[in-house]
N, C-alpha and C. Protein backbone atom coordinates (compact mmCIF):
# COMPACT_ATOMS: atom_id res chain seq x y z
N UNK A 1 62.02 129.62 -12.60
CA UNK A 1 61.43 129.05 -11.40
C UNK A 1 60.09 129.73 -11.14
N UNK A 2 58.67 128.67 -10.99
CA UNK A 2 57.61 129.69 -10.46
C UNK A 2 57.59 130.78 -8.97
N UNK A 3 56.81 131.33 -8.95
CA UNK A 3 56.83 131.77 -7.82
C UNK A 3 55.53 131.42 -7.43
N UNK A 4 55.56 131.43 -5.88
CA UNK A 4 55.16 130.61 -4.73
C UNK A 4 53.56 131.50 -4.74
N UNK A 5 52.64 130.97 -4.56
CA UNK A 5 51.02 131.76 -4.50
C UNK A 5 51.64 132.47 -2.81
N UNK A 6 50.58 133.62 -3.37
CA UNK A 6 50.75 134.42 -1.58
C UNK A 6 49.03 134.44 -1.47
N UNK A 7 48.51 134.02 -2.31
CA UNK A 7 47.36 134.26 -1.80
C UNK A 7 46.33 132.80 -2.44
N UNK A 8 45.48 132.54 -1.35
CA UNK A 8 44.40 131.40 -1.64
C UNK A 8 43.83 131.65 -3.30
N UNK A 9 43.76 132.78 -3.75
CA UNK A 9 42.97 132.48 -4.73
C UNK A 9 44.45 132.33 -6.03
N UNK A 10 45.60 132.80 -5.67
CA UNK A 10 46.92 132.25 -6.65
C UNK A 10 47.02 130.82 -6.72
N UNK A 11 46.69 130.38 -5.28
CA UNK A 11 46.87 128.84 -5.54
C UNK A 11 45.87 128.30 -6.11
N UNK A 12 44.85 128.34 -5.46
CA UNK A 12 43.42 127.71 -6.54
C UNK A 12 43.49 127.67 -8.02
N UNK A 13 44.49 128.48 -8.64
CA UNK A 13 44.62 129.45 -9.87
C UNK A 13 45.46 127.97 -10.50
N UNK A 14 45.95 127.34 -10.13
CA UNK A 14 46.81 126.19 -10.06
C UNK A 14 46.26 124.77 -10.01
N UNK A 15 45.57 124.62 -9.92
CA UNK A 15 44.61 123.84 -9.58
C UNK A 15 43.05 123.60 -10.30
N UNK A 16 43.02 121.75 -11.23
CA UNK A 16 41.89 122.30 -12.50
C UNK A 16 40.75 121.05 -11.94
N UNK A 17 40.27 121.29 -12.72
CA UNK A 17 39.22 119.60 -12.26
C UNK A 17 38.12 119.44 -10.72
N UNK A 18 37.72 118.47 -10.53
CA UNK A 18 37.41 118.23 -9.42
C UNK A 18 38.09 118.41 -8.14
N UNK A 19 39.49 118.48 -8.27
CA UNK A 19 40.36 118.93 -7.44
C UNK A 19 39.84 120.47 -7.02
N UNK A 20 40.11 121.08 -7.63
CA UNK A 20 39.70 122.47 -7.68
C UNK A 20 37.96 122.64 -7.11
N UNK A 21 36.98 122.19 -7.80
CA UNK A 21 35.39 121.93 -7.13
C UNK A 21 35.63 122.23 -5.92
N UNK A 22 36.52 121.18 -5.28
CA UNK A 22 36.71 120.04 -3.98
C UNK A 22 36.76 121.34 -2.98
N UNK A 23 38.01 122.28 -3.13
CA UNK A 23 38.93 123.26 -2.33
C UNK A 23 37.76 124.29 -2.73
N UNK A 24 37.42 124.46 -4.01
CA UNK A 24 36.31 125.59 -3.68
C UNK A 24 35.16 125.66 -2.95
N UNK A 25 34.59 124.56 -2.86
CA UNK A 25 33.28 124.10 -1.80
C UNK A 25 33.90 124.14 -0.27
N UNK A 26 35.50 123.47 0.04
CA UNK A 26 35.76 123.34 1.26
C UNK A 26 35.81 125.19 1.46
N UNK A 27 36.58 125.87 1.00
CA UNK A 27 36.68 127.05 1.21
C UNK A 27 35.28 127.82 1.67
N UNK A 28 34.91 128.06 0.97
CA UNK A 28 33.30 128.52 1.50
C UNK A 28 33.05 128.14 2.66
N UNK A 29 32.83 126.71 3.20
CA UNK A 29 32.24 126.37 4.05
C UNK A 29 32.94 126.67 4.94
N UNK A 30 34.59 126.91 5.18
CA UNK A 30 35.41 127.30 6.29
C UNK A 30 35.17 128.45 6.35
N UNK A 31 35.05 129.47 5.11
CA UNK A 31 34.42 130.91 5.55
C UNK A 31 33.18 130.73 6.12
N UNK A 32 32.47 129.96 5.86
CA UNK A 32 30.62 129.81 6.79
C UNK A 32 30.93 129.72 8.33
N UNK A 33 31.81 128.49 8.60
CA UNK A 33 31.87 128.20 10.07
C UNK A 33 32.62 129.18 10.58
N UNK A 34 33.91 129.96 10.31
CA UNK A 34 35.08 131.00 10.84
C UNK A 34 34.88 132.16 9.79
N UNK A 35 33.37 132.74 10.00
CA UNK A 35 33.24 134.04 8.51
C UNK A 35 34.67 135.16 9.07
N UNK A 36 34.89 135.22 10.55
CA UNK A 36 36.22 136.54 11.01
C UNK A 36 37.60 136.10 10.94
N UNK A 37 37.54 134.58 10.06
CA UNK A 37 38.90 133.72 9.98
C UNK A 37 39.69 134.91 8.84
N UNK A 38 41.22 134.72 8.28
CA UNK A 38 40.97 135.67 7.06
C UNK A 38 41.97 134.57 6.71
N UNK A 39 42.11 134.46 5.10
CA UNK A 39 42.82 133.61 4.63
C UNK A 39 44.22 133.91 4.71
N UNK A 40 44.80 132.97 4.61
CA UNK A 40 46.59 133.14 4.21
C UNK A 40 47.16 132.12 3.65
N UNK A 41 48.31 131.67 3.32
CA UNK A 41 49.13 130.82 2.78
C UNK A 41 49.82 130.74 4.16
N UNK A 42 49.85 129.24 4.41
CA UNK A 42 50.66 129.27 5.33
C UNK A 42 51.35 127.83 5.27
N UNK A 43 52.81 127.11 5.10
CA UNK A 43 53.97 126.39 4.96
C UNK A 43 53.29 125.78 3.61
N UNK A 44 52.87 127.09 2.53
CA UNK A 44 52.63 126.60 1.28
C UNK A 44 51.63 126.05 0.89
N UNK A 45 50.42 125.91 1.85
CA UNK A 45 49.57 126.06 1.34
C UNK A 45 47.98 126.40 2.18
N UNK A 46 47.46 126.92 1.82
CA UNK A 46 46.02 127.45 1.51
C UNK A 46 45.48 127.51 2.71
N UNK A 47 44.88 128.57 3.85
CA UNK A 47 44.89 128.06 5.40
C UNK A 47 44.31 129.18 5.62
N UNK A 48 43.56 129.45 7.03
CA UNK A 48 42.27 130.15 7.55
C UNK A 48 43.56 130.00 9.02
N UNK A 49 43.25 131.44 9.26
CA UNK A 49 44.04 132.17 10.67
C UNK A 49 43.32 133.06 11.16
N UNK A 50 43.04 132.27 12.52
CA UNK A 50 41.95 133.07 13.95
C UNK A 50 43.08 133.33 14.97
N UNK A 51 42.73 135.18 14.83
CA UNK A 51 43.79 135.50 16.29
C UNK A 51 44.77 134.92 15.95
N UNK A 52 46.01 134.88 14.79
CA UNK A 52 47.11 134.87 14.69
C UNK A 52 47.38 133.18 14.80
N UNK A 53 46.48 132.33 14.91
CA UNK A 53 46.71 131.00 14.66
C UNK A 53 45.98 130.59 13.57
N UNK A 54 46.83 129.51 12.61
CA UNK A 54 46.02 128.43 11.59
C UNK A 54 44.78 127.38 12.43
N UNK A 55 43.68 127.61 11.90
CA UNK A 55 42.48 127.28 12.49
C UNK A 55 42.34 126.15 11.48
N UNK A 56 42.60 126.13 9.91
CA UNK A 56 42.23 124.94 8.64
C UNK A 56 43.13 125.39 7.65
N UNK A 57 43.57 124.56 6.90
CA UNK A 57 44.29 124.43 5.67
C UNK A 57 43.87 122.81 5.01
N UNK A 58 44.07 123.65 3.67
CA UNK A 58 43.55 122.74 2.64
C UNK A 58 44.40 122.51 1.51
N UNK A 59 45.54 121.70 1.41
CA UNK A 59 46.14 121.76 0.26
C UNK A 59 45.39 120.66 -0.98
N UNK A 60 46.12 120.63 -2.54
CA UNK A 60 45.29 120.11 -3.55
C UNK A 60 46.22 119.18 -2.92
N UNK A 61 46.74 118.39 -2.25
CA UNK A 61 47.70 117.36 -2.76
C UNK A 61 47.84 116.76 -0.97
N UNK A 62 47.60 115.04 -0.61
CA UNK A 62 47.77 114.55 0.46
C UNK A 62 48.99 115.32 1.45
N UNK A 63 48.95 115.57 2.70
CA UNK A 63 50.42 116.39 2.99
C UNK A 63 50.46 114.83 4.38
N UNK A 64 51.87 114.73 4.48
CA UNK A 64 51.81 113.18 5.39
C UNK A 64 51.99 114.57 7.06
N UNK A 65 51.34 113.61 7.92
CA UNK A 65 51.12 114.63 8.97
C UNK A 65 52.36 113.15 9.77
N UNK A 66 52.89 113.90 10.57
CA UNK A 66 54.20 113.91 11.03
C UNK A 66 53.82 112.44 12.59
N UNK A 67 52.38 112.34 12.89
CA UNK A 67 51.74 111.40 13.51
C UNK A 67 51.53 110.19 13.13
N UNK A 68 51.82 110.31 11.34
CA UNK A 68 51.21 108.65 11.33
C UNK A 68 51.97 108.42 10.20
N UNK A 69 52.39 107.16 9.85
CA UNK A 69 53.62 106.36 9.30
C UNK A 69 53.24 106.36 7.68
């Protein structure tokens, strides 16, 4: 069984192609706008936490948000 990335750059590590470009350009730019954000993994994937809250997450893969059908 793999084990689970604990860190943004394990998951990226996972991830090839334009997919990968995509999350590396978004990343940066979430460090530009929140540079005192610090990264984490958070419900699996890839996410920026201000003051103990998820501020952005970016997974490689659509995630269905629980609002829309």
């Amino acid at each position: 069984m793999a084990r689970k990335p604990t860190t943004i750059d394990e998951y990226l590590a996972t991830v090839r192609g334009e997919k990968r470009a995509a999350l590396d350009k978004l990343r940066k730019t979430i460090r530009t706008v929140v540079p005192e954000a610090e990264e984490c993994i958070s419900y699996a994937i890839p996410a920026f936490r201000l003051h103990g809250k998820v501020v952005a997450g970016f997974p490689a893969v659509r995630v269905a948000s629980p609002n829309t059908s």
